[in-house]
C-alpha atoms as a PDB file:
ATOM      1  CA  UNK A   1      79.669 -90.986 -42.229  1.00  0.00           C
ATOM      2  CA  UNK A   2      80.154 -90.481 -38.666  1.00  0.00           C
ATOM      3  CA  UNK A   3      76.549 -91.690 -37.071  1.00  0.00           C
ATOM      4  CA  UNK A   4      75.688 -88.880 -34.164  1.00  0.00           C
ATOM      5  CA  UNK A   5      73.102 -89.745 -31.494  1.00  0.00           C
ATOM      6  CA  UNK A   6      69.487 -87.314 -32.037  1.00  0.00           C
ATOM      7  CA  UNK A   7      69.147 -85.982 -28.641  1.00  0.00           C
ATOM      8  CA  UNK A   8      65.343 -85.714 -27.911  1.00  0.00           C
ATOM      9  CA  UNK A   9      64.846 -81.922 -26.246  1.00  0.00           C
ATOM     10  CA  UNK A  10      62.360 -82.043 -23.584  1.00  0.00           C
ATOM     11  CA  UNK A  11      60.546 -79.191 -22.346  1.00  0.00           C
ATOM     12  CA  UNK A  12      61.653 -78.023 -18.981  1.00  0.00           C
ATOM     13  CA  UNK A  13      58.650 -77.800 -16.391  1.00  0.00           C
ATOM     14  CA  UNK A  14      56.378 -75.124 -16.694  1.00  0.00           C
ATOM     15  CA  UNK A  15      57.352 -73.863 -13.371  1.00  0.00           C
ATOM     16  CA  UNK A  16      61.341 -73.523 -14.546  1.00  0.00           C
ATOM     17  CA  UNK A  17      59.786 -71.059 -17.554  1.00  0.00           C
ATOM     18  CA  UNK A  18      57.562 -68.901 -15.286  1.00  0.00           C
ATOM     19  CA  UNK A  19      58.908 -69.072 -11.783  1.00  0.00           C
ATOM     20  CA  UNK A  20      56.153 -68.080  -9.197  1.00  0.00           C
ATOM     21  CA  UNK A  21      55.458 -64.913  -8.097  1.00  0.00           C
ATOM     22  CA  UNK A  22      56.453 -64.310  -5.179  1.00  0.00           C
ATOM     23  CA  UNK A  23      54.200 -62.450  -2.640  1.00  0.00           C
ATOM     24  CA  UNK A  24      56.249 -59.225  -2.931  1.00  0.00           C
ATOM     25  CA  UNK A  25      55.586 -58.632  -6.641  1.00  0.00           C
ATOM     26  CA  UNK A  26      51.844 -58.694  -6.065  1.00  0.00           C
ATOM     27  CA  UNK A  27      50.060 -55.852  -7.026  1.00  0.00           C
ATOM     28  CA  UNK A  28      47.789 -54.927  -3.726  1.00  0.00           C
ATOM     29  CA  UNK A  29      44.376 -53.975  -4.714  1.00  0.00           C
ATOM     30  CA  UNK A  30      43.084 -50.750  -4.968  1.00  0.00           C
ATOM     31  CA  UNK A  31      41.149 -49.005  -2.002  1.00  0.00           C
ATOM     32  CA  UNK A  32      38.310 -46.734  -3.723  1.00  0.00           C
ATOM     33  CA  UNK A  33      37.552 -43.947  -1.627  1.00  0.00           C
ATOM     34  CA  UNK A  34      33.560 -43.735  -1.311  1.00  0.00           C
ATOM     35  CA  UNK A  35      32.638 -39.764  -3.125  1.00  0.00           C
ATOM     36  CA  UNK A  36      32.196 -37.384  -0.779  1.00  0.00           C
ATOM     37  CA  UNK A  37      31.089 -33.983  -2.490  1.00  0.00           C
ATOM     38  CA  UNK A  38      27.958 -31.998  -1.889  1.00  0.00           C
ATOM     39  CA  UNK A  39      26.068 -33.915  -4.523  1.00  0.00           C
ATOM     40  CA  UNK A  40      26.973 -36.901  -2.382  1.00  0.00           C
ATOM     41  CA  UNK A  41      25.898 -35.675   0.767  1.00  0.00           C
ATOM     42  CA  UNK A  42      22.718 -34.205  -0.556  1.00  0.00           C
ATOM     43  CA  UNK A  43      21.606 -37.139  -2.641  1.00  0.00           C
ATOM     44  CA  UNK A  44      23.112 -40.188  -1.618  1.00  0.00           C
ATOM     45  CA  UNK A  45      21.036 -42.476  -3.476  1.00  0.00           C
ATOM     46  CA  UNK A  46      22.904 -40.778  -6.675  1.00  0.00           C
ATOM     47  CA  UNK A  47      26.226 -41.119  -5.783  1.00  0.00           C
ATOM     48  CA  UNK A  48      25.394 -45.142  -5.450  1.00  0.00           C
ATOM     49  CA  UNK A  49      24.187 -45.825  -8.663  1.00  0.00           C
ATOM     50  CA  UNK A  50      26.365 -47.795 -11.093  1.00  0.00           C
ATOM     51  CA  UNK A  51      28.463 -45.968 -14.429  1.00  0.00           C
ATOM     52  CA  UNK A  52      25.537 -47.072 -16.159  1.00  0.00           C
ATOM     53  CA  UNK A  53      22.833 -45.982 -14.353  1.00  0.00           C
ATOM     54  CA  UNK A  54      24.049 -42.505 -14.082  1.00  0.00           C
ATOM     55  CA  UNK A  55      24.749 -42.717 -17.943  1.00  0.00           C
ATOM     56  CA  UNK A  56      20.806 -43.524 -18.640  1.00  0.00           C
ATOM     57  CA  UNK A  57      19.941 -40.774 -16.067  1.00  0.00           C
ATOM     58  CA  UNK A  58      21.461 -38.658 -17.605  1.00  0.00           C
ATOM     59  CA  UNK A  59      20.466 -39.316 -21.109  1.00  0.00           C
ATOM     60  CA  UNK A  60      17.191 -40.313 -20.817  1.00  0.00           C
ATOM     61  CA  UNK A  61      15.126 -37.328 -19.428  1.00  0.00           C
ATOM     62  CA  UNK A  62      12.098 -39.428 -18.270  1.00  0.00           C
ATOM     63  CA  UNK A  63      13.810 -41.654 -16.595  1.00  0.00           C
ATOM     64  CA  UNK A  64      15.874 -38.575 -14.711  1.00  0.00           C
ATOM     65  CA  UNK A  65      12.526 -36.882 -13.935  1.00  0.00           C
ATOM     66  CA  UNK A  66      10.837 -40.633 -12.161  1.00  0.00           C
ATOM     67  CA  UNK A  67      14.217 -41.233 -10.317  1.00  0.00           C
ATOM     68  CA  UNK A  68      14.572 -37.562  -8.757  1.00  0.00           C
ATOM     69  CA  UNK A  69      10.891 -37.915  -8.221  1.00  0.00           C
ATOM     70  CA  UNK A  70      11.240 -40.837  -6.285  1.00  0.00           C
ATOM     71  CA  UNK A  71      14.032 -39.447  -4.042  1.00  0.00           C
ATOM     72  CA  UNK A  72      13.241 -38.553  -0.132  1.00  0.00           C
ATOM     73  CA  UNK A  73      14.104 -35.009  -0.707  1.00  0.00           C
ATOM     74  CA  UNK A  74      11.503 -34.861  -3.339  1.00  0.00           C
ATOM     75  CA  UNK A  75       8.401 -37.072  -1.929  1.00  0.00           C
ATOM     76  CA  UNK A  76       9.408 -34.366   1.336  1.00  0.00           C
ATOM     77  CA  UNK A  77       8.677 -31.393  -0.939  1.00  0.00           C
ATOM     78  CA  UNK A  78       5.791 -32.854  -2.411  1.00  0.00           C
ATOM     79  CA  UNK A  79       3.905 -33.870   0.681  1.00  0.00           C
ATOM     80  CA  UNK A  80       4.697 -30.216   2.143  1.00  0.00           C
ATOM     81  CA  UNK A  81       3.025 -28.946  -1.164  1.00  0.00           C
ATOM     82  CA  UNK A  82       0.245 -31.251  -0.941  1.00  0.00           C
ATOM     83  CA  UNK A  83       0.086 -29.621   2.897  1.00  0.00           C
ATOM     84  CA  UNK A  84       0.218 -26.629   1.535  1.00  0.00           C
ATOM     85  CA  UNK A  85      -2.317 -26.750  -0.800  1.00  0.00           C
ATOM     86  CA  UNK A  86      -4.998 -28.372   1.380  1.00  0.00           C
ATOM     87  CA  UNK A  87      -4.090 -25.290   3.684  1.00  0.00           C
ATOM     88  CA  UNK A  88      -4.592 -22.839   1.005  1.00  0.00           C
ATOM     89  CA  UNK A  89      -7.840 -24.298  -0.116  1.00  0.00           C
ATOM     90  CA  UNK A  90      -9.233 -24.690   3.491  1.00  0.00           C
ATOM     91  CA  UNK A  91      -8.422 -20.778   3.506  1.00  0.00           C
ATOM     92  CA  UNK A  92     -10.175 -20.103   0.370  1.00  0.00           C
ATOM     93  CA  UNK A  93     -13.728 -21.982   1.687  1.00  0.00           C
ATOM     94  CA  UNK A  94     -13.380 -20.456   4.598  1.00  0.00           C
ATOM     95  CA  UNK A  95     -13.404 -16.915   3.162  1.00  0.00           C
ATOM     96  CA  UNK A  96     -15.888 -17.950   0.588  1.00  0.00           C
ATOM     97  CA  UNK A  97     -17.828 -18.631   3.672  1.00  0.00           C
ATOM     98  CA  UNK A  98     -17.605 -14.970   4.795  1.00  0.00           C
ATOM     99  CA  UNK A  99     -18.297 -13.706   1.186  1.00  0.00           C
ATOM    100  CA  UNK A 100     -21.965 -12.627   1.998  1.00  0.00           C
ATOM    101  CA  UNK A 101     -20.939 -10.977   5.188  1.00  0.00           C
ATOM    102  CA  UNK A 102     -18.160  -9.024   3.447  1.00  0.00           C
ATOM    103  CA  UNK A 103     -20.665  -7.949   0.675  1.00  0.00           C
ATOM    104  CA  UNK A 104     -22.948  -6.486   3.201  1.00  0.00           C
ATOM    105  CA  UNK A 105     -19.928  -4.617   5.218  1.00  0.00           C
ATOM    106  CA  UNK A 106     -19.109  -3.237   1.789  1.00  0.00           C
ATOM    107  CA  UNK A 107     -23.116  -1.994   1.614  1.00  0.00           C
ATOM    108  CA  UNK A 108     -23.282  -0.663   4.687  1.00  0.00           C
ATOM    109  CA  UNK A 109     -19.263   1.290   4.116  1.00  0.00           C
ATOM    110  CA  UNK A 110     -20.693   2.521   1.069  1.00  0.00           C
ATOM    111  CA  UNK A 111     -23.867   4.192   2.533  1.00  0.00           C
ATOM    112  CA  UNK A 112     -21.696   5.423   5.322  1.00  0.00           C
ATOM    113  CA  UNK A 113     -19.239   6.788   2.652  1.00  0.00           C
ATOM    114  CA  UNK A 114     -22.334   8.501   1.026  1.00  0.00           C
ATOM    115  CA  UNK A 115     -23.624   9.763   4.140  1.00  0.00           C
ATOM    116  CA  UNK A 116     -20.286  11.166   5.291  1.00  0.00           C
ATOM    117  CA  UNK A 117     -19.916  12.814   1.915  1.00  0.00           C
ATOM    118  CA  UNK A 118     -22.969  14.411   1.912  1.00  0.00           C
ATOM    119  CA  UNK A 119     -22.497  15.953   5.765  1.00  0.00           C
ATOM    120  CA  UNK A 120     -19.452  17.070   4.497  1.00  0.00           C
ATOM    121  CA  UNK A 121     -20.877  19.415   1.837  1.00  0.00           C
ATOM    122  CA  UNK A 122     -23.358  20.358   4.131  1.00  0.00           C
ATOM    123  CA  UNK A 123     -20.841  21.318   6.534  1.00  0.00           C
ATOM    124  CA  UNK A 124     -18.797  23.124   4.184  1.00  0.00           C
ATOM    125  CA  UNK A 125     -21.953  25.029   3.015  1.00  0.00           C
ATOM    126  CA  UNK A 126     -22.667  26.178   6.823  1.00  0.00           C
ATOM    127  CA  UNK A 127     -18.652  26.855   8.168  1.00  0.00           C
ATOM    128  CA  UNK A 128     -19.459  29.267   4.542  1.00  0.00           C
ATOM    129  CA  UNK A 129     -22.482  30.780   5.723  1.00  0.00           C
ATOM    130  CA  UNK A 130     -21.259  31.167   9.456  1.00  0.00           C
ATOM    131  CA  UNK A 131     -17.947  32.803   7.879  1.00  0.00           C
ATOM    132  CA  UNK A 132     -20.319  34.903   5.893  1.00  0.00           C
ATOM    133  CA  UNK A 133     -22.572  36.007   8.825  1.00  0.00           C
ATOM    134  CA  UNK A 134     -18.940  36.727  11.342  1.00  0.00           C
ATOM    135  CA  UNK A 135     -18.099  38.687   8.129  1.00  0.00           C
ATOM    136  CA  UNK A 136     -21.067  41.146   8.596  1.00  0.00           C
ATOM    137  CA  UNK A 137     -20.912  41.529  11.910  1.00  0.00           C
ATOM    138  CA  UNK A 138     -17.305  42.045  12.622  1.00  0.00           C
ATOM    139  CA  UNK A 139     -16.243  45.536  14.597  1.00  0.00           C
ATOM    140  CA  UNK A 140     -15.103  46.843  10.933  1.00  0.00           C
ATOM    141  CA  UNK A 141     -17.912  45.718   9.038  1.00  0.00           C
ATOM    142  CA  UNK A 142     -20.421  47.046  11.408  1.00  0.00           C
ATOM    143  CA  UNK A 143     -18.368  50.530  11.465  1.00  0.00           C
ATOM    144  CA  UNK A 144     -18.626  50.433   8.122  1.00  0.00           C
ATOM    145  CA  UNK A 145     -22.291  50.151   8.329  1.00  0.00           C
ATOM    146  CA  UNK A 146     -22.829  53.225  10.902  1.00  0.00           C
ATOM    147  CA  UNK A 147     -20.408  55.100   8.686  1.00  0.00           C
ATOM    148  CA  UNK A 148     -22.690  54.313   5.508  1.00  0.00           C
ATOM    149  CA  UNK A 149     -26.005  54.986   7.352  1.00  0.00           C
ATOM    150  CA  UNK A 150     -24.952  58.111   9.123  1.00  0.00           C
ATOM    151  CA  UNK A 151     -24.110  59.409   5.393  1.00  0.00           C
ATOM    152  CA  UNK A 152     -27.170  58.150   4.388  1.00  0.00           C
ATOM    153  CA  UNK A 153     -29.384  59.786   6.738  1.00  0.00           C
ATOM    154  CA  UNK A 154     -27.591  63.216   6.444  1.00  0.00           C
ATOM    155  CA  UNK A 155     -28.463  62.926   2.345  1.00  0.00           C
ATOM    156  CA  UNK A 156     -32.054  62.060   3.894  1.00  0.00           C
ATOM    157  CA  UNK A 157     -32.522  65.444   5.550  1.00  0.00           C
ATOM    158  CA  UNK A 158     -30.685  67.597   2.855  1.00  0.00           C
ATOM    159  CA  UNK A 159     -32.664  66.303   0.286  1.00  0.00           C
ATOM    160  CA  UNK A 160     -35.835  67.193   2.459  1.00  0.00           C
ATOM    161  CA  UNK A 161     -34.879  70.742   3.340  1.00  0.00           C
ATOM    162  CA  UNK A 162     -34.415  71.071  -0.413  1.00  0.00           C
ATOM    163  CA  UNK A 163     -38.050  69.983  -1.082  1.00  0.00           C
ATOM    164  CA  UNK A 164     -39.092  72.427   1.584  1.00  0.00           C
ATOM    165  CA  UNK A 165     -37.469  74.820  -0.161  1.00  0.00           C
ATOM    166  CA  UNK A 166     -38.883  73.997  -3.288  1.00  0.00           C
ATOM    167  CA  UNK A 167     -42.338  74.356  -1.468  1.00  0.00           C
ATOM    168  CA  UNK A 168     -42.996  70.508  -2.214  1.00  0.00           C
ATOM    169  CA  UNK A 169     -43.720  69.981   1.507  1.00  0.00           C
ATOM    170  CA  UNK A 170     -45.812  72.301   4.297  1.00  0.00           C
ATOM    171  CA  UNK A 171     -43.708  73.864   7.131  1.00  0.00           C
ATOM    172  CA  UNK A 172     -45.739  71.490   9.695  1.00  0.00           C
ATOM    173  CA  UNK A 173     -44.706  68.256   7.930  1.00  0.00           C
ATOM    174  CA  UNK A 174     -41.260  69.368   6.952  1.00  0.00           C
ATOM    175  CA  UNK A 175     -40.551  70.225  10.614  1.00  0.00           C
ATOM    176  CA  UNK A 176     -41.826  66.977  12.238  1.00  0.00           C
ATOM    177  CA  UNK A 177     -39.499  64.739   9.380  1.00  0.00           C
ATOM    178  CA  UNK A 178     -36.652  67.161   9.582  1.00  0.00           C
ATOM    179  CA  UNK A 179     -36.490  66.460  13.516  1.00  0.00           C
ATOM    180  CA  UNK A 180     -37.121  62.949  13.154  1.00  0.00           C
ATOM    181  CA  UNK A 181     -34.112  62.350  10.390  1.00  0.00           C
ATOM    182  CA  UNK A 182     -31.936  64.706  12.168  1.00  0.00           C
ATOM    183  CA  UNK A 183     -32.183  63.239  15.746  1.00  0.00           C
ATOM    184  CA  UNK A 184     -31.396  59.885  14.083  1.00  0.00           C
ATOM    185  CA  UNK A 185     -28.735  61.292  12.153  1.00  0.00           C
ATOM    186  CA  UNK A 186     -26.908  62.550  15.485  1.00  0.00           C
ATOM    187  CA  UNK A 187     -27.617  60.062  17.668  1.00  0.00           C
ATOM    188  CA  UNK A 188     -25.494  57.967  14.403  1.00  0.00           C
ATOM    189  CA  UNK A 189     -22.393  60.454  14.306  1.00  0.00           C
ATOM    190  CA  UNK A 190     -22.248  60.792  18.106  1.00  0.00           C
ATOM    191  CA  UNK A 191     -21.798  56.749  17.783  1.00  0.00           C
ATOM    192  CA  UNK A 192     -19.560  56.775  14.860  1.00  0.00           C
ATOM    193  CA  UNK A 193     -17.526  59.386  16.205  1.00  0.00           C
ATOM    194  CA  UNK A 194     -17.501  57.556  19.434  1.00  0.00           C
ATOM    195  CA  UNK A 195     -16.029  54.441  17.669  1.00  0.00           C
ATOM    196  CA  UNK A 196     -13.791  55.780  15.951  1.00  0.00           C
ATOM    197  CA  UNK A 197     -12.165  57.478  18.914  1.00  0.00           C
ATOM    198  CA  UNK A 198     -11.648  54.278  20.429  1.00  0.00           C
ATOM    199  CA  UNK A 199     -14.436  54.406  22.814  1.00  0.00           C
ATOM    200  CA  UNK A 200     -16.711  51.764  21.977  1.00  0.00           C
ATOM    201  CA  UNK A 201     -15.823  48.181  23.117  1.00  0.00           C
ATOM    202  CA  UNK A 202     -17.017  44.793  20.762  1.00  0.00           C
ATOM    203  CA  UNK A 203     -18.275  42.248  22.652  1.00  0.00           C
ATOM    204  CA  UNK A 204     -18.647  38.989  21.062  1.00  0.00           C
END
């Protein structure tokens, strides 16, 4: 039997099995651009927080509530409310302050209200009773009037010639009333007749 040297293998150095890298075949690192969207720019603080933060925040509604309440944006609005409020309750003494003042305006515009009402009715009863009193004395009215009476007072004496003639009255008594009526009675138709021509003028 042919006798044949063992050969002990020994491991090459580690740098022979995994040669350096060499600078070129470094990966550079990544440059993360910072986020620049409206939610960004409106709430920075937000766009800072960590994957996990924003996970909670958004799962747990208490804690998104005390964060956003917590913001600069938010204390702003609540201080201007706060403002706001003191204003609106500085208003509201104040005009509780001129409550009695307004209650007696409101007395005294009622009692004027009243007051006006009533002249008003008055008025309209008077503007009525002027309207009636033009009404009767108006150039047609008052024609109508003469026209009426003359009529009248030419009844007046026929009906006394016809007691006359019935002998109800003496010849001395019928001739005095008879002159009377009829003088009147002319002295109406020369008017009437007068008017009605045109001739008589209505002064006011």
């Amino acid at each position: 039997m042919e006798e044949h040297e063992q050969s002990t293998l020994v491991a090459p150095p580690q740098s022979h099995l995994f040669p350096p890298a060499s600078s070129h075949n470094q990966q550079p690192t990544q440059h993360i651009e910072p986020i620049n969207d409206n939610l960004a720019r409106d709430f920075p603080d937000v766009a800072n927080l960590s994957r996990e933060d924003m996970t909670a925040l958004l799962e747990d509604e208490a804690y998104f509530d005390a964060f956003f309440n917590c913001l600069p944006q938010s204390l702003a609005q609540h201080q201007s409310l706060e403002q706001r409020i003191k204003s609106n309750l500085a208003i509201a003494q104040k005009n509780e302050g001129l409550r009695p003042q307004l209650e007696a305006l409101r007395t005294a515009t009622g009692n004027l209200y009243n007051e006006v009402t009533e002249l008003k009715a008055r008025w309209a009863h008077l503007e009525a009773a002027q309207a009636e009193v033009h009404r009767k004395f108006n150039p047609q009215t008052q024609m109508n009037r003469l026209r009426s009476a003359t009529t009248a007072q030419e009844h007046l004496s026929e009906s006394l010639a016809n007691s006359f003639q019935n002998g109800d009255i003496d010849d001395e008594t019928f001739a005095r009333q008879y002159k009377d009526i009829r003088k009147v009675y002319h002295r109406r138709a020369v008017n009437l007749e007068k008017w009605e021509a045109g001739s008589v003028v209505w002064r006011n």
